[in-house]
PDB file of N, CA and C in Angstrom:
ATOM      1  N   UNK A   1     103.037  74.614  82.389  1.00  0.00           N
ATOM      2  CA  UNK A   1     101.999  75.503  82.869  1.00  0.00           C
ATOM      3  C   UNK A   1     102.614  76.883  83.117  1.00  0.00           C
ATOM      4  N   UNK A   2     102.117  78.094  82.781  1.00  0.00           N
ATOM      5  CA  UNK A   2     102.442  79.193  83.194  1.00  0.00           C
ATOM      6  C   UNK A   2     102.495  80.059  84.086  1.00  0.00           C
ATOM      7  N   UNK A   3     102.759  80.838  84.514  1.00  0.00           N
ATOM      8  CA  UNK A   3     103.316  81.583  85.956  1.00  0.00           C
ATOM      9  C   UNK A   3     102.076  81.888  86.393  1.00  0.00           C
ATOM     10  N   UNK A   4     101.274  82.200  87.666  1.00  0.00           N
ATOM     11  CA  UNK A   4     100.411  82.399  87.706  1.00  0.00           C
ATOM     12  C   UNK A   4     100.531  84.198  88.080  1.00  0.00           C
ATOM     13  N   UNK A   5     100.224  85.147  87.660  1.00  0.00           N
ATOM     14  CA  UNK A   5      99.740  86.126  87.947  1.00  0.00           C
ATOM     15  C   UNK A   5      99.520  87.088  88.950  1.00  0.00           C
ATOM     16  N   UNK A   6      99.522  88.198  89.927  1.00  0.00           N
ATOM     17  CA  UNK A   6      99.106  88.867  91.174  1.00  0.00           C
ATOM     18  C   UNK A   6      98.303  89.349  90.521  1.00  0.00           C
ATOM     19  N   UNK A   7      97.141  89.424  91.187  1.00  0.00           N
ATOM     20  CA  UNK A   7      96.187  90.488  90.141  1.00  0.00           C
ATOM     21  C   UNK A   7      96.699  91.968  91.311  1.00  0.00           C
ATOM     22  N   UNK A   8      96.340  92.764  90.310  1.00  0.00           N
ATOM     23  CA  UNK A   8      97.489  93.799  90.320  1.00  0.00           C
ATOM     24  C   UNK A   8      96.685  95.044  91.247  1.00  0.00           C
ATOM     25  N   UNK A   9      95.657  94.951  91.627  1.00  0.00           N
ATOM     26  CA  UNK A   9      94.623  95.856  92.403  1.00  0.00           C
ATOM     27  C   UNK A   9      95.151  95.384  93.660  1.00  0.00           C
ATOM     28  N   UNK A  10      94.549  93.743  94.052  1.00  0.00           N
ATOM     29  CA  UNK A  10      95.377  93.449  95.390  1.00  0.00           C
ATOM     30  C   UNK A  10      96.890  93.482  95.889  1.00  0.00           C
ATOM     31  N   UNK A  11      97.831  93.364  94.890  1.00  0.00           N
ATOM     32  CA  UNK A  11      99.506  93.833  95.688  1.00  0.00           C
ATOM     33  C   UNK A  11      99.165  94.991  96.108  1.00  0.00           C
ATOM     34  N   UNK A  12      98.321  95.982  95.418  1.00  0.00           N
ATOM     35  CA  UNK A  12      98.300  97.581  96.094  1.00  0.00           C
ATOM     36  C   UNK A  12      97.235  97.381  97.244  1.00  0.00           C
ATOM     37  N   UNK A  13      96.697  96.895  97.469  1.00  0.00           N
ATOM     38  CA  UNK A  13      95.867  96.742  98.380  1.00  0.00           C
ATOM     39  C   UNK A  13      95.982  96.156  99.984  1.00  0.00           C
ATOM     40  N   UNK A  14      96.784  95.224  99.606  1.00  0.00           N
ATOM     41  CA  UNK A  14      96.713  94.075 100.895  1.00  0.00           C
ATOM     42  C   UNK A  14      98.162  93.877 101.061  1.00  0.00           C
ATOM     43  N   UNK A  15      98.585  93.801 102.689  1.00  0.00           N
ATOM     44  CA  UNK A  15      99.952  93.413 102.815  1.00  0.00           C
ATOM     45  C   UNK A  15     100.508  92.860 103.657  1.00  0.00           C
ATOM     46  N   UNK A  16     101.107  91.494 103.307  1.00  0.00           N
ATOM     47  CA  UNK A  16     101.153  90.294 104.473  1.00  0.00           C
ATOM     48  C   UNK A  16     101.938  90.301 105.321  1.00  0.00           C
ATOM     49  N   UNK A  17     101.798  90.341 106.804  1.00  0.00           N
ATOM     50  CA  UNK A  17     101.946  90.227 107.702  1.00  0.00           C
ATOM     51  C   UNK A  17     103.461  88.804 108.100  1.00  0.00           C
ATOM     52  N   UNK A  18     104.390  88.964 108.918  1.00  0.00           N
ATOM     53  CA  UNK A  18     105.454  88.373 109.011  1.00  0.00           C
ATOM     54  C   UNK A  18     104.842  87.059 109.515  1.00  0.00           C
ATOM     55  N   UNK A  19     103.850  87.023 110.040  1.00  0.00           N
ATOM     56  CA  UNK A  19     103.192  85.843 110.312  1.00  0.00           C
ATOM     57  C   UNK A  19     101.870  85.121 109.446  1.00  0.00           C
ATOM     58  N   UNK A  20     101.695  85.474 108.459  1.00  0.00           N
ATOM     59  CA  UNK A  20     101.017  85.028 107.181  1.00  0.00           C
ATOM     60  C   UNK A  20      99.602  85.856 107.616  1.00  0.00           C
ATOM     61  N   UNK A  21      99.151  86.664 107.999  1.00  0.00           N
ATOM     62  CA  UNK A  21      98.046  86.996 107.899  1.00  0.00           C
ATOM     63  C   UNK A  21      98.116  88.321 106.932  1.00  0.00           C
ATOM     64  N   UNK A  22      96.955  88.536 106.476  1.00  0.00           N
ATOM     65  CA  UNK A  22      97.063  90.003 105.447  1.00  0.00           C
ATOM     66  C   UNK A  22      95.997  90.924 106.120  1.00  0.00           C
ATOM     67  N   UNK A  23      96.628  92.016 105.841  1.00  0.00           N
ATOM     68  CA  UNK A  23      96.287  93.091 106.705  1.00  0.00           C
ATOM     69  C   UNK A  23      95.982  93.865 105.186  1.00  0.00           C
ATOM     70  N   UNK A  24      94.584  94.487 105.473  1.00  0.00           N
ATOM     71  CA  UNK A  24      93.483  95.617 104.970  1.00  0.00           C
ATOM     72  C   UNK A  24      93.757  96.807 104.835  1.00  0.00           C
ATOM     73  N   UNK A  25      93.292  97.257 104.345  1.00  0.00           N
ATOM     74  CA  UNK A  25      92.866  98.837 104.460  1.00  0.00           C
ATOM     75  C   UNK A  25      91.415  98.824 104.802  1.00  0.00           C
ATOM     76  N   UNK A  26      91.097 100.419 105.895  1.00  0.00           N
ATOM     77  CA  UNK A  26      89.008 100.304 106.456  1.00  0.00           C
ATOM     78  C   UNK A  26      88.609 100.742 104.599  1.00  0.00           C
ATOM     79  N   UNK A  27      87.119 100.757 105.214  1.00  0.00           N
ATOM     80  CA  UNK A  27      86.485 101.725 103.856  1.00  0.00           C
ATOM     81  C   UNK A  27      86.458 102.530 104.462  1.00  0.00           C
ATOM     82  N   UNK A  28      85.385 102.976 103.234  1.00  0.00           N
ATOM     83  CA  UNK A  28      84.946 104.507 103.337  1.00  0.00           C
ATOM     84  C   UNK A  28      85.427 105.749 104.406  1.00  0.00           C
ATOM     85  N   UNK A  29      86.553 105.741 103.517  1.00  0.00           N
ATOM     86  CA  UNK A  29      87.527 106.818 103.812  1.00  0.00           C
ATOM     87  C   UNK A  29      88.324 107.528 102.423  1.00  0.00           C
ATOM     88  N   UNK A  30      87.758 107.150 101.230  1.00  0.00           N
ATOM     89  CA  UNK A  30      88.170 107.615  99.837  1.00  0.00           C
ATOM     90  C   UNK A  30      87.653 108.923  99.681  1.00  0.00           C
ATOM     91  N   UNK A  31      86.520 109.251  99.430  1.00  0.00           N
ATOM     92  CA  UNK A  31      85.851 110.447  99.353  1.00  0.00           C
ATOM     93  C   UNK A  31      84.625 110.731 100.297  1.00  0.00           C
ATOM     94  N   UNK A  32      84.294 111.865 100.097  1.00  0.00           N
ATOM     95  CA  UNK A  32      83.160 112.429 100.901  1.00  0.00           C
ATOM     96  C   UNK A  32      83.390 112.460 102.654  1.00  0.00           C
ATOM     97  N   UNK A  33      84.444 113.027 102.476  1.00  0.00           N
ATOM     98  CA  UNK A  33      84.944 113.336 103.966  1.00  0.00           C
ATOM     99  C   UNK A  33      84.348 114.409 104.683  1.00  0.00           C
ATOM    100  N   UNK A  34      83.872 115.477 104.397  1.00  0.00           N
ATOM    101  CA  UNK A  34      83.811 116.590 104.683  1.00  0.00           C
ATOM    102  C   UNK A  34      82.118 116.398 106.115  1.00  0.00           C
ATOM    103  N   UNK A  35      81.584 115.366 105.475  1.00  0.00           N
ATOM    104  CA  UNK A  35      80.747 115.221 106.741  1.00  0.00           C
ATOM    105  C   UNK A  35      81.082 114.031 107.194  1.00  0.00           C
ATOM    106  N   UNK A  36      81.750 113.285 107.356  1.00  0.00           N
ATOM    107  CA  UNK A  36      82.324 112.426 108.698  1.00  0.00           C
ATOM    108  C   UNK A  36      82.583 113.251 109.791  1.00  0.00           C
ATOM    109  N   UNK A  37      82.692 112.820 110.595  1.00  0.00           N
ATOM    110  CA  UNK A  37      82.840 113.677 111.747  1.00  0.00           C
ATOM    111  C   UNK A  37      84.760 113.019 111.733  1.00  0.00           C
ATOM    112  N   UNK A  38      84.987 114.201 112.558  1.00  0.00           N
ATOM    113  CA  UNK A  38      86.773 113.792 112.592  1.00  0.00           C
ATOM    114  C   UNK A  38      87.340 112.669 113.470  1.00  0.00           C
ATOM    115  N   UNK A  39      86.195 111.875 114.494  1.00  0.00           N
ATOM    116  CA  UNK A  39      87.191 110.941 115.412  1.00  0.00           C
ATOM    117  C   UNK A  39      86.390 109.423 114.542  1.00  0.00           C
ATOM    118  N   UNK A  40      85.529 109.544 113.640  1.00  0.00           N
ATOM    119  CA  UNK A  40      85.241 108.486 112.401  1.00  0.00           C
ATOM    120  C   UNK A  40      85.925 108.237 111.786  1.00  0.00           C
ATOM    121  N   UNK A  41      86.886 109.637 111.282  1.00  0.00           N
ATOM    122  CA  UNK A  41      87.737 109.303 110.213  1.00  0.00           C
ATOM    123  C   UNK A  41      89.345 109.100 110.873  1.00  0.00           C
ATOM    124  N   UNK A  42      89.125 109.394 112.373  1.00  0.00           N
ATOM    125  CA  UNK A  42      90.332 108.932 112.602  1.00  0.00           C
ATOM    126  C   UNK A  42      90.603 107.007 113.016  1.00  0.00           C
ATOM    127  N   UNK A  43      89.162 106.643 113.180  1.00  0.00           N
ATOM    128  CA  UNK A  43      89.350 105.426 113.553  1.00  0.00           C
ATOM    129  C   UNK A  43      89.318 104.277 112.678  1.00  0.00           C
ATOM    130  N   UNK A  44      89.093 104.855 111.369  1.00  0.00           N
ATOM    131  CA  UNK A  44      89.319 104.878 109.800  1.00  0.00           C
ATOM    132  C   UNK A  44      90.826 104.742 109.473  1.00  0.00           C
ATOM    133  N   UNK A  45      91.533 105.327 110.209  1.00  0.00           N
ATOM    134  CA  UNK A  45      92.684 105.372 109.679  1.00  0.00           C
ATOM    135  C   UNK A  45      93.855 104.310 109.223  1.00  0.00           C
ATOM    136  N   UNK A  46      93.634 103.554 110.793  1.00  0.00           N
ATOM    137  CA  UNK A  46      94.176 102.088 110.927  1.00  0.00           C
ATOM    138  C   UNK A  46      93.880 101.288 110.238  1.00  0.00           C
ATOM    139  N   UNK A  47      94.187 100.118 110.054  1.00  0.00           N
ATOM    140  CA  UNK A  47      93.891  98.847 109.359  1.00  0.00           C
ATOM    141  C   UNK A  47      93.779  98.024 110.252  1.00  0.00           C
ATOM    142  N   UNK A  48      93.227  96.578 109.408  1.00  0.00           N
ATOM    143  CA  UNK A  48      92.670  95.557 109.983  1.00  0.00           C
ATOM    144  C   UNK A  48      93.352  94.370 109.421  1.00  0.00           C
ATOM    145  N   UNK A  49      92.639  93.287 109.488  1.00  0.00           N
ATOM    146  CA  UNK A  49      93.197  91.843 109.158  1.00  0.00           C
ATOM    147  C   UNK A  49      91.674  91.331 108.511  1.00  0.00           C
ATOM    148  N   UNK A  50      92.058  90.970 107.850  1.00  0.00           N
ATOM    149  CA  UNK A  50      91.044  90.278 106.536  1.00  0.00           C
ATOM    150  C   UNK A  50      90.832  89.045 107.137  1.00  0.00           C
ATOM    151  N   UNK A  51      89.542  89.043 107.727  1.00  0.00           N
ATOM    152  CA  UNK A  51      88.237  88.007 108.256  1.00  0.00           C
ATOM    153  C   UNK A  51      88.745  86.747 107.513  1.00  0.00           C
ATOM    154  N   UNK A  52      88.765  85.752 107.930  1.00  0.00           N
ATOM    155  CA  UNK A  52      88.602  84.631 107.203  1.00  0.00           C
ATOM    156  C   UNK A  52      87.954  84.099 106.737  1.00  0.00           C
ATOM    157  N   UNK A  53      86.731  84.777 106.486  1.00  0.00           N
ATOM    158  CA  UNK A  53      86.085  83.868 105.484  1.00  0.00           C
ATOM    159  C   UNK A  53      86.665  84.221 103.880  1.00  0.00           C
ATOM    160  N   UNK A  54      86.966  85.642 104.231  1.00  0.00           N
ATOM    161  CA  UNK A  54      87.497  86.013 102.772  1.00  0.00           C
ATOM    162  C   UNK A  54      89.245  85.966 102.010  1.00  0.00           C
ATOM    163  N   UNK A  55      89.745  84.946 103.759  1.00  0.00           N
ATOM    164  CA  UNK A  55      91.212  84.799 103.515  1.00  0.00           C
ATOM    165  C   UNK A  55      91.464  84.356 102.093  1.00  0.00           C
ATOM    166  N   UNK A  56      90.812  83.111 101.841  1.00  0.00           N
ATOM    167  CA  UNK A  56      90.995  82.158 101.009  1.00  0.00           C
ATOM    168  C   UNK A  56      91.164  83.161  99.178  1.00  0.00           C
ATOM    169  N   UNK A  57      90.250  84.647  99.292  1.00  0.00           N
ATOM    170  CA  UNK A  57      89.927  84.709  97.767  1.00  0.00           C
ATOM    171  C   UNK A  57      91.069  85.812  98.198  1.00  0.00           C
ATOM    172  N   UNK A  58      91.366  86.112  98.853  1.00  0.00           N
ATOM    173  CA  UNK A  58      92.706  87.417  98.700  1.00  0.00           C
ATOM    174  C   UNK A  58      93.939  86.192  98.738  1.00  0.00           C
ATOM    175  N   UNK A  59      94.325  85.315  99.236  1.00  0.00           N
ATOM    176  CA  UNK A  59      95.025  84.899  99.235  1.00  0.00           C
ATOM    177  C   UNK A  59      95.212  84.311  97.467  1.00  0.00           C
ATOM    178  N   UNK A  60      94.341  83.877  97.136  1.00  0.00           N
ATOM    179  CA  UNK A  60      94.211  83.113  95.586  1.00  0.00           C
ATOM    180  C   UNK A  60      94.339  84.495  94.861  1.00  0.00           C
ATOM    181  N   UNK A  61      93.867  85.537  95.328  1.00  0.00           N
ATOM    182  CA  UNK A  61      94.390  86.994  94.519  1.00  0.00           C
ATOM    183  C   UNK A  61      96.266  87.447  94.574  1.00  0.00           C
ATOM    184  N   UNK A  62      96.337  87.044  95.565  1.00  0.00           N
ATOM    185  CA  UNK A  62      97.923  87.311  95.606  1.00  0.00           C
ATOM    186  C   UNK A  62      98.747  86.407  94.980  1.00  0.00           C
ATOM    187  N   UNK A  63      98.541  85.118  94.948  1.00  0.00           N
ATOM    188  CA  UNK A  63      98.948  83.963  94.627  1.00  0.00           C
ATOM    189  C   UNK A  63      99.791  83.479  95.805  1.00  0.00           C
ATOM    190  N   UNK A  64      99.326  83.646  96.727  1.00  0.00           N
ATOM    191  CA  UNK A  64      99.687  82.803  98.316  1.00  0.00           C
ATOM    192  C   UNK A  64      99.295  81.455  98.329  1.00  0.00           C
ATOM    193  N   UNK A  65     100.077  80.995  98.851  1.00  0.00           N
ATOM    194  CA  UNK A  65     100.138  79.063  99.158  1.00  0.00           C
ATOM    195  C   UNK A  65      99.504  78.326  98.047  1.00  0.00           C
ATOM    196  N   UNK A  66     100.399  78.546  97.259  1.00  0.00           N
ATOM    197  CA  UNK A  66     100.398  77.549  96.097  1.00  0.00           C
ATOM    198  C   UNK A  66      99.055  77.690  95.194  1.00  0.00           C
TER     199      UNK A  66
END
C-alpha cells in the first residue's frame, strides 16, 4: 500500500499542538479590512483549537493517528 499523503493546504494551515490538539487560524481576516473596526481585527489575530467535531477530518487531512 502506498504512503498516504498531507494534503498540502492543511500542513499550511493547521499546527499541532505538543499535546495532540491542532490549533487554527480565525477567519475573516484575509481581505476587506479596511471596515472592520481595529479591536475585531485584533481579536482576529489569535488562534484557536479546532472544535471537535471537525477534529476527526483535519486530522485524516494531516494524516494523524494512523
Amino acid at each position: 500500500m502506498p504512503k498516504m499523503k498531507t494534503h498540502s493546504r492543511a500542513k499550511k494551515t493547521f499546527k499541532v499542538t505538543g499535546s495532540g490538539k491542532v490549533k487554527r487560524f480565525k477567519a475573516f481576516k484575509s481581505h476587506l479590512l479596511s471596515k472592520k473596526a481595529t479591536k475585531r481585527k485584533r481579536h482576529l489575530r489569535g488562534g484557536a483549537m479546532v472544535n471537535d467535531t471537525n477534529s476527526g477530518m483535519v486530522n485524516r487531512l494531516l494524516c494523524i493517528g494512523g
